[in-house]
N, C-alpha and C. Protein backbone atom coordinates (compact mmCIF):
# COMPACT_ATOMS: atom_id res chain seq x y z
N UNK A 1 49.62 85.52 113.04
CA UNK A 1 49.43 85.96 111.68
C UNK A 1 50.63 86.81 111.27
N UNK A 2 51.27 86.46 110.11
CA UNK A 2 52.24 87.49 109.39
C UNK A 2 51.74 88.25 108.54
N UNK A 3 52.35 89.49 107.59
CA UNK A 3 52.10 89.87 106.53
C UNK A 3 53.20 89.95 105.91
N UNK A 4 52.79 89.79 104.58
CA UNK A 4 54.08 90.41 103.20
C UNK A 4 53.67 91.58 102.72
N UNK A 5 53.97 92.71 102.81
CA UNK A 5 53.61 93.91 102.39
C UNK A 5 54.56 94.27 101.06
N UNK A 6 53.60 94.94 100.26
CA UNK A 6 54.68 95.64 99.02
C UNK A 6 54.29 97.20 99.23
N UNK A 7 55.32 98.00 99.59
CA UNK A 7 55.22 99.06 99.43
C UNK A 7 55.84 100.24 98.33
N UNK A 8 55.60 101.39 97.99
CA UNK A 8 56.24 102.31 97.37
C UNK A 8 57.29 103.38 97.87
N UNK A 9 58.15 103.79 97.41
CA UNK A 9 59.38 104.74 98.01
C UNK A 9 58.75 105.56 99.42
N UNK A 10 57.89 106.12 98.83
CA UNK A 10 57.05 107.21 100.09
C UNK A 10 55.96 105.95 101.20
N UNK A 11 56.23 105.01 101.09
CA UNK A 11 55.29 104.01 102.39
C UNK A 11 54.05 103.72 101.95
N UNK A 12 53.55 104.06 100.52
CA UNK A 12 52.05 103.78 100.71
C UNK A 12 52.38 102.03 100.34
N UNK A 13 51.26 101.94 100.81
CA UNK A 13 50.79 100.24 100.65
C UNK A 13 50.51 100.17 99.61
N UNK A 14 51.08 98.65 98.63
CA UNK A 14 50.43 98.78 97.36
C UNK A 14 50.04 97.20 97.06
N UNK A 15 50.10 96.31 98.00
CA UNK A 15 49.47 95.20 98.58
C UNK A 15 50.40 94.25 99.57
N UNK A 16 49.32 93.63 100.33
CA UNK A 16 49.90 92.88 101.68
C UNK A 16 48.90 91.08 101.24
N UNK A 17 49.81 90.24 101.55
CA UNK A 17 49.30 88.94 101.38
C UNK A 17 49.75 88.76 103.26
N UNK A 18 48.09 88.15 103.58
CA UNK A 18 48.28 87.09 105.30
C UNK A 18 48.32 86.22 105.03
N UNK A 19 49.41 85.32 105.94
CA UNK A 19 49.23 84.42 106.19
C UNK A 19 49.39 83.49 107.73
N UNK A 20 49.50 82.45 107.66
CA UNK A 20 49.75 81.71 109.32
C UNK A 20 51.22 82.09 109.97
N UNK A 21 51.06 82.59 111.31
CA UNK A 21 52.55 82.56 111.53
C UNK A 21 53.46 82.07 111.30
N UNK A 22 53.35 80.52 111.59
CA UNK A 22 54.69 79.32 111.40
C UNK A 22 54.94 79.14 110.00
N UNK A 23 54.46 80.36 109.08
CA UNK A 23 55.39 79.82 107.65
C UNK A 23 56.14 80.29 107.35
N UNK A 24 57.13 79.92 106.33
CA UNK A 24 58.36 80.53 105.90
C UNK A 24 58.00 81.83 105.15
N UNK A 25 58.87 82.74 105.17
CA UNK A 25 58.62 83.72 104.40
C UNK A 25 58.54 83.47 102.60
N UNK A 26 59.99 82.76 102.73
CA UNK A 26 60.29 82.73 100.84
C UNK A 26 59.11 82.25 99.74
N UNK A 27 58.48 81.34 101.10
CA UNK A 27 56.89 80.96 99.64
C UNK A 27 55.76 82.28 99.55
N UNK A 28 55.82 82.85 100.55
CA UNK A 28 55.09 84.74 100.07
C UNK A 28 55.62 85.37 98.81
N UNK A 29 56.66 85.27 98.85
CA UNK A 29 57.16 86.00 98.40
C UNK A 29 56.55 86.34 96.45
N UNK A 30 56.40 85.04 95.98
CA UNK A 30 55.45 84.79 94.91
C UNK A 30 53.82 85.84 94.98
N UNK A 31 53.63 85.14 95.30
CA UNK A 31 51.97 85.97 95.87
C UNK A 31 52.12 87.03 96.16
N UNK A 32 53.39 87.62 96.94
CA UNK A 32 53.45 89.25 97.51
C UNK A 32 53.65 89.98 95.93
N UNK A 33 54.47 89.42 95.27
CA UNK A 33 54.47 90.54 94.21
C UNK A 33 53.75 90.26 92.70
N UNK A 34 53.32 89.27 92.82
CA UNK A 34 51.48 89.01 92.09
C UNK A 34 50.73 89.85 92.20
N UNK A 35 50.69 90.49 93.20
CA UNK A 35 49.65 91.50 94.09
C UNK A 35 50.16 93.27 93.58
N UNK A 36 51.50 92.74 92.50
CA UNK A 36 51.95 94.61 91.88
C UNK A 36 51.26 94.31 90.39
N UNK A 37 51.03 92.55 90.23
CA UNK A 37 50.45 93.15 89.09
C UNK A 37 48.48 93.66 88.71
N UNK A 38 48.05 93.94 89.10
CA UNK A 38 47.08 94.76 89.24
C UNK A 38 47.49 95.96 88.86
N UNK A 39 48.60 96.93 89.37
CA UNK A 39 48.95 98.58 88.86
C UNK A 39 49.51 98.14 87.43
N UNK A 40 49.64 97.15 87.06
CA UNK A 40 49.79 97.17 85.69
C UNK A 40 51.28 97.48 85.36
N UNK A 41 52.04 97.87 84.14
CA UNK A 41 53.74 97.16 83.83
C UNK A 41 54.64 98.09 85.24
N UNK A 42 55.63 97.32 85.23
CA UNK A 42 55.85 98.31 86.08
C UNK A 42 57.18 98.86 85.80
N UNK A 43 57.77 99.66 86.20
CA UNK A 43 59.31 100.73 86.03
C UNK A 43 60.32 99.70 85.46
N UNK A 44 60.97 100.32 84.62
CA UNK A 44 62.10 99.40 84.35
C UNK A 44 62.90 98.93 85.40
N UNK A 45 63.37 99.77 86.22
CA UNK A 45 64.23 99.55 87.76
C UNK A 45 63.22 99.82 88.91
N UNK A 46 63.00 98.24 88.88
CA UNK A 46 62.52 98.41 90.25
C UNK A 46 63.29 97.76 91.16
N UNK A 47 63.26 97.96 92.33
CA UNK A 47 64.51 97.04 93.52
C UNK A 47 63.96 96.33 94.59
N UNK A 48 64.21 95.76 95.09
CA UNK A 48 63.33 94.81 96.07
C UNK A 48 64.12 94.90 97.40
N UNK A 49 63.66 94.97 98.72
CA UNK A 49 64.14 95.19 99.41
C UNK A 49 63.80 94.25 100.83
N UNK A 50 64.43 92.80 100.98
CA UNK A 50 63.53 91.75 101.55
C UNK A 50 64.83 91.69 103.23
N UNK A 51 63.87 91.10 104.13
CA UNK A 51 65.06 91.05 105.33
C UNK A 51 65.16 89.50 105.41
N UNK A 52 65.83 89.38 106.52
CA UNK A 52 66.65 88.08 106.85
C UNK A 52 65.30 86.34 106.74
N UNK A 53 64.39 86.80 106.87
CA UNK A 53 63.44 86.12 106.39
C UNK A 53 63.20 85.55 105.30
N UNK A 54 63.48 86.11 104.46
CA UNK A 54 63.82 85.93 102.97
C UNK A 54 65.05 85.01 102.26
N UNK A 55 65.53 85.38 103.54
CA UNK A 55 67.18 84.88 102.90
C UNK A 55 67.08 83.07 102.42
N UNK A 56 67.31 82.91 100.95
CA UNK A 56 66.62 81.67 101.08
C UNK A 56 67.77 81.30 99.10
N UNK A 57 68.11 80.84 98.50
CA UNK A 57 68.09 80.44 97.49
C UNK A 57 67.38 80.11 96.63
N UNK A 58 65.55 79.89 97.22
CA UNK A 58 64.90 79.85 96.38
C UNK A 58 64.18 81.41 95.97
N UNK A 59 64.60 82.15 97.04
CA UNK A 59 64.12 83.76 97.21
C UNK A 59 65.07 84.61 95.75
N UNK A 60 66.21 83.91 95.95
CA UNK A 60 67.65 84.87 95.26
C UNK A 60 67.11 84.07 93.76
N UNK A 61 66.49 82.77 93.18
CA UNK A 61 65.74 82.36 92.17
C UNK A 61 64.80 83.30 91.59
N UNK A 62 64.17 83.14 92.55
CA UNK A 62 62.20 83.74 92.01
C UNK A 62 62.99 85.42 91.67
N UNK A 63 63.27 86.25 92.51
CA UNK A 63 64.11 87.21 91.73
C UNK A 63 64.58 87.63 90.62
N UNK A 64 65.92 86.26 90.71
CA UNK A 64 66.22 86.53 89.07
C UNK A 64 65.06 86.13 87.82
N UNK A 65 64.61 85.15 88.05
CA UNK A 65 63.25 85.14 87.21
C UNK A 65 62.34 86.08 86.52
N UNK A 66 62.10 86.89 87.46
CA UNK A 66 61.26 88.13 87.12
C UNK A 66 62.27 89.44 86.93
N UNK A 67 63.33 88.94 86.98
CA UNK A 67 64.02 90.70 86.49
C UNK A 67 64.72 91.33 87.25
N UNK A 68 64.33 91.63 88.68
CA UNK A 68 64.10 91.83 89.91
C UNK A 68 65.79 92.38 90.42
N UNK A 69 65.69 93.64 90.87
CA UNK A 69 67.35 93.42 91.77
C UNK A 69 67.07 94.00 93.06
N UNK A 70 67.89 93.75 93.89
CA UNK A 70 67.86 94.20 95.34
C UNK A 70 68.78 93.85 96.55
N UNK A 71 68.38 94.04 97.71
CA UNK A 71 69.01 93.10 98.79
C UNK A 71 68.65 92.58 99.80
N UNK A 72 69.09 91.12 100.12
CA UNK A 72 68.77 90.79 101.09
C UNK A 72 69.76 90.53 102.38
N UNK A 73 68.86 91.13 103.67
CA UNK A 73 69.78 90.96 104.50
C UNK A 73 70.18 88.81 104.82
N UNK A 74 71.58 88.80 105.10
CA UNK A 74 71.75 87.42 105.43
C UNK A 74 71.65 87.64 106.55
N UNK A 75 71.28 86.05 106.77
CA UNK A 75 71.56 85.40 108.33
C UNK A 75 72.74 85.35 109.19
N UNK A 76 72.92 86.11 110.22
CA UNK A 76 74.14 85.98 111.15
C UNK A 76 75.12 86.90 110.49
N UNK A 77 75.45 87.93 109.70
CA UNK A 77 75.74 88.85 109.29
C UNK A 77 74.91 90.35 109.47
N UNK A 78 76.39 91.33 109.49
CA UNK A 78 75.72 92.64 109.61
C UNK A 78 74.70 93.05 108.48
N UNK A 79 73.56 94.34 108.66
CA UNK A 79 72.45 93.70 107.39
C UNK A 79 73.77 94.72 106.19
N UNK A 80 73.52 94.07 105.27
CA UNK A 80 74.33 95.22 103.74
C UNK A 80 73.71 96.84 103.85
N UNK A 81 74.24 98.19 103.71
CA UNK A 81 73.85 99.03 103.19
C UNK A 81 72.86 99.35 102.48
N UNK A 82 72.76 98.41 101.58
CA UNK A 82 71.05 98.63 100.64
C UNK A 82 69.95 98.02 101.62
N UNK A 83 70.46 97.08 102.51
CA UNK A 83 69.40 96.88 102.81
C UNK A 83 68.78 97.87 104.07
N UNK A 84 69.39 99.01 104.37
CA UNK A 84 68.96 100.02 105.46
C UNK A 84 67.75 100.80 104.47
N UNK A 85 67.31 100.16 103.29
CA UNK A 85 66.04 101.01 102.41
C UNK A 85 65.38 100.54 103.30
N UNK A 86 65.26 99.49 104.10
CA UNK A 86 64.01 98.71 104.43
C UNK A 86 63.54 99.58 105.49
N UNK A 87 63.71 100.37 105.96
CA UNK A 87 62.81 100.89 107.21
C UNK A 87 61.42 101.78 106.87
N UNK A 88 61.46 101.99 105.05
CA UNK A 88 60.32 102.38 104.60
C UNK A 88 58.70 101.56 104.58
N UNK A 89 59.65 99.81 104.54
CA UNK A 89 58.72 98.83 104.73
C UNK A 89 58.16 99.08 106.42
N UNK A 90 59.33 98.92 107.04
CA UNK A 90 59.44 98.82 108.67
C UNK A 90 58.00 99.87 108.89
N UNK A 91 58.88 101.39 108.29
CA UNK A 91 57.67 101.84 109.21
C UNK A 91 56.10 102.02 108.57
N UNK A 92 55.82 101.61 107.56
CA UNK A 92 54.63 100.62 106.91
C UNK A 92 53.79 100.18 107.73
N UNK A 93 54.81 98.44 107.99
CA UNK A 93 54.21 97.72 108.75
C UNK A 93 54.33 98.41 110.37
N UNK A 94 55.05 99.20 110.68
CA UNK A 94 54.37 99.87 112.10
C UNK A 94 53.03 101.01 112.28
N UNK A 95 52.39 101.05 111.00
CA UNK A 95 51.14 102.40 110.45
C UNK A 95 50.52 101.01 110.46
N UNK A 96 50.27 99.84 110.11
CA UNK A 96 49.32 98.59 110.41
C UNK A 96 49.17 98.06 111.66
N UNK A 97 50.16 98.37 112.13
CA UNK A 97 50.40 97.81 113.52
C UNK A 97 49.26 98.59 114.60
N UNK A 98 49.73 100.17 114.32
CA UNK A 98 48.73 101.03 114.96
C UNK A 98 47.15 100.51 115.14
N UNK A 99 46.76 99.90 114.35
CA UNK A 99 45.75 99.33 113.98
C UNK A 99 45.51 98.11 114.87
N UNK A 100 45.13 98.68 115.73
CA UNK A 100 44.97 96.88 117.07
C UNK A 100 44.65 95.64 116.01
N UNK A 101 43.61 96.26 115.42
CA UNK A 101 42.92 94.76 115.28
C UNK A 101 43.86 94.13 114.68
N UNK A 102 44.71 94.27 113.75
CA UNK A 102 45.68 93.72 113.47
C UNK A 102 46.97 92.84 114.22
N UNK A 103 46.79 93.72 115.27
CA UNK A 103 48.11 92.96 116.20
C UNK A 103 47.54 92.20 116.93
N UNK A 104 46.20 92.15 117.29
CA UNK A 104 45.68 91.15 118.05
C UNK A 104 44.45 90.38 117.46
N UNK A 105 44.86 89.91 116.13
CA UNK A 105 44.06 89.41 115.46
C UNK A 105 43.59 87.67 115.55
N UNK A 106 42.16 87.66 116.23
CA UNK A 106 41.76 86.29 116.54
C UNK A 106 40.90 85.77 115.71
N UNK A 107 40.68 86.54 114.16
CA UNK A 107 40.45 86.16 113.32
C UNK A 107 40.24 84.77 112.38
N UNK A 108 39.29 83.92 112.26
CA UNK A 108 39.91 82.52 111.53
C UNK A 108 39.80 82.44 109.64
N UNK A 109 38.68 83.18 109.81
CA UNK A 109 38.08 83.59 108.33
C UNK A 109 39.19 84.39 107.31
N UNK A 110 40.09 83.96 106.50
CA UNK A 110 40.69 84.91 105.46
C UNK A 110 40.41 86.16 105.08
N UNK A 111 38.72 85.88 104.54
CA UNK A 111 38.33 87.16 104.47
C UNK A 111 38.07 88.30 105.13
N UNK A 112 37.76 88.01 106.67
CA UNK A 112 37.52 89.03 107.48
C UNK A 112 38.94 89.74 107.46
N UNK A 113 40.17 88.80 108.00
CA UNK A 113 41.89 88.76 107.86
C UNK A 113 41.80 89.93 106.80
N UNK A 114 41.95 90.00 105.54
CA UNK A 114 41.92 90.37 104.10
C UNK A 114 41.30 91.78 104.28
N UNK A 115 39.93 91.70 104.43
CA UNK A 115 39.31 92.49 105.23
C UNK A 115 40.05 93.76 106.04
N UNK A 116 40.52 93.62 107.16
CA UNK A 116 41.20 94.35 108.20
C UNK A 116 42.79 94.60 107.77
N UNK A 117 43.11 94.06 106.53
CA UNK A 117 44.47 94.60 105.96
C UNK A 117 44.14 95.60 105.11
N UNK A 118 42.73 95.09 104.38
CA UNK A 118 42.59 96.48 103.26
C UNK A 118 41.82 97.67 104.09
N UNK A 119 41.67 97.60 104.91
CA UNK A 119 41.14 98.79 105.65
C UNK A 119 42.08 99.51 106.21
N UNK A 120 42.88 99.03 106.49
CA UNK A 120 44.07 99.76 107.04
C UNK A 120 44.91 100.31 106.12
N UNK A 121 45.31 99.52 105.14
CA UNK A 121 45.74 100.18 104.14
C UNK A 121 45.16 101.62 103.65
N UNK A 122 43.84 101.25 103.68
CA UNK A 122 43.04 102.74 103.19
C UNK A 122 43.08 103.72 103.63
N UNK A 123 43.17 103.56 105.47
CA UNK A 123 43.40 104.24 106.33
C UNK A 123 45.18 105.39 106.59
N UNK A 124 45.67 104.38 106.18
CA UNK A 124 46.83 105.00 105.66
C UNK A 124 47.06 105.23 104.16
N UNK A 125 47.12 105.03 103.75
CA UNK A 125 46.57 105.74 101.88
C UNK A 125 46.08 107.53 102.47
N UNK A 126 44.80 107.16 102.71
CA UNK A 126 44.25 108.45 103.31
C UNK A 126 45.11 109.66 103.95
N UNK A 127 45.76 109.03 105.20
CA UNK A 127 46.48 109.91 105.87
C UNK A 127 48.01 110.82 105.49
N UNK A 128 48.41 109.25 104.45
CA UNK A 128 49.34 110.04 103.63
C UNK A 128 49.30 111.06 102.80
N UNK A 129 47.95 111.13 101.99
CA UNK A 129 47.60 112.15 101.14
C UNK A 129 46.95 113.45 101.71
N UNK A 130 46.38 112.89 102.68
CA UNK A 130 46.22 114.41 103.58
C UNK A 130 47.09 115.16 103.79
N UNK A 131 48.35 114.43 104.38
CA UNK A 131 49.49 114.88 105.11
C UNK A 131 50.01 115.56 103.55
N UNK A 132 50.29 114.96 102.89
CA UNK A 132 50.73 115.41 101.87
C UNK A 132 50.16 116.73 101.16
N UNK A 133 49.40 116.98 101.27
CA UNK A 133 48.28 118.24 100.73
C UNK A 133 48.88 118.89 101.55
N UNK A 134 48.28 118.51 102.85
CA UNK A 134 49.27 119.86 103.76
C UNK A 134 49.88 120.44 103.90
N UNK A 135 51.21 119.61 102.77
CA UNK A 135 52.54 119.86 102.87
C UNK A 135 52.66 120.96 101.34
N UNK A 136 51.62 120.42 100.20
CA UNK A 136 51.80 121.25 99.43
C UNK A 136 50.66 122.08 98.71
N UNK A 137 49.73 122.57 99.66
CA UNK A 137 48.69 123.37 99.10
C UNK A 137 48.02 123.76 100.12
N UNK A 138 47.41 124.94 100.36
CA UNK A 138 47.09 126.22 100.87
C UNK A 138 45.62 126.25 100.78
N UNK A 139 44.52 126.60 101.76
CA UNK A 139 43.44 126.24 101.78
C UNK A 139 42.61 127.03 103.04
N UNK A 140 41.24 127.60 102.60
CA UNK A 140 40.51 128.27 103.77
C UNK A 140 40.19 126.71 105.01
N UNK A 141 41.00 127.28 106.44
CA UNK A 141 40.03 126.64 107.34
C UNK A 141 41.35 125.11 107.00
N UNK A 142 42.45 125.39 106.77
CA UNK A 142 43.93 124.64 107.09
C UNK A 142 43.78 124.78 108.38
N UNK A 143 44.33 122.94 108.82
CA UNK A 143 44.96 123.78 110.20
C UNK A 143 46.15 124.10 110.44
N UNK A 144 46.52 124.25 111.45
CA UNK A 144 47.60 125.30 111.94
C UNK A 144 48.88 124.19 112.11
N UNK A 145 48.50 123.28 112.46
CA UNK A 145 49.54 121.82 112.85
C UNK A 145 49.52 121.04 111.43
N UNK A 146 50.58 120.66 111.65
CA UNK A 146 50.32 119.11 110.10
C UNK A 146 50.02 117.97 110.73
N UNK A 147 49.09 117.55 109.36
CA UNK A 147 48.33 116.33 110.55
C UNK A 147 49.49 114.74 110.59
């Protein structure tokens, strides 16, 4: 099982499409950002930030289509500078990963699949905003560590 994750500057999840391992990335790529429109219009500059998976001509298309700027790392080349944003995705998908069921998912049902992505997501949603409180507000019965 793969995922396409869309995330925000700070890592939260803001949707993930599964699918079968053996597929190409570039046909996600549609569906992955279908899944921003739910939050409704979005920033004038937004940037996209896809890896060597991606790398596709029909990827550098669907892009210009929608507006879209960014980078993608190529194949058999060092990755570009913009594309070192990506470790916000990276470490994303390593906060899902944490999540066994995910990495060892024997799942056949979509929905259960679907299921165990949006839970995790929540799960991290959650932890970020905790962490985040922590970081900026003061409270009886704080603890002493950040979580």
């Amino acid at each position: 099982m793969k995922r396409s994750t869309v995330v925000d500057a700070d890592g939260l999840p803001l949707g993930a499409i599964a699918a079968p391992a053996n597929r190409h990335d570039s046909p996600l790529l549609d569906e992955t950002l279908d899944a921003l429109e739910a939050l409704g219009p979005l920033p004038e500059r937004v940037s996209v930030h896809l890896d060597r998976g991606y790398d596709s001509k029909s990827t550098r298309e669907k892009l210009e289509a929608r507006g879209l700027t960014g980078a993608i790392a190529e194949r058999g080349k060092p990755a570009p500078l913009q594309a070192a944003k990506r470790w916000v995705v990276e470490r994303t998908n390593s906060w899902h990963n944490a999540h066994k069921k995910l990495v060892w998912c024997t799942e056949r049902q979509g929905r259960v699949v679907d299921f165990w992505i949006a839970f995790s997501e929540v799960v991290i949603v959650v932890r970020r905003l905790v962490r985040r409180a922590w970081t900026h507000y003061r409270w009886e019965g704080r603890p002493r560590r950040r979580p």
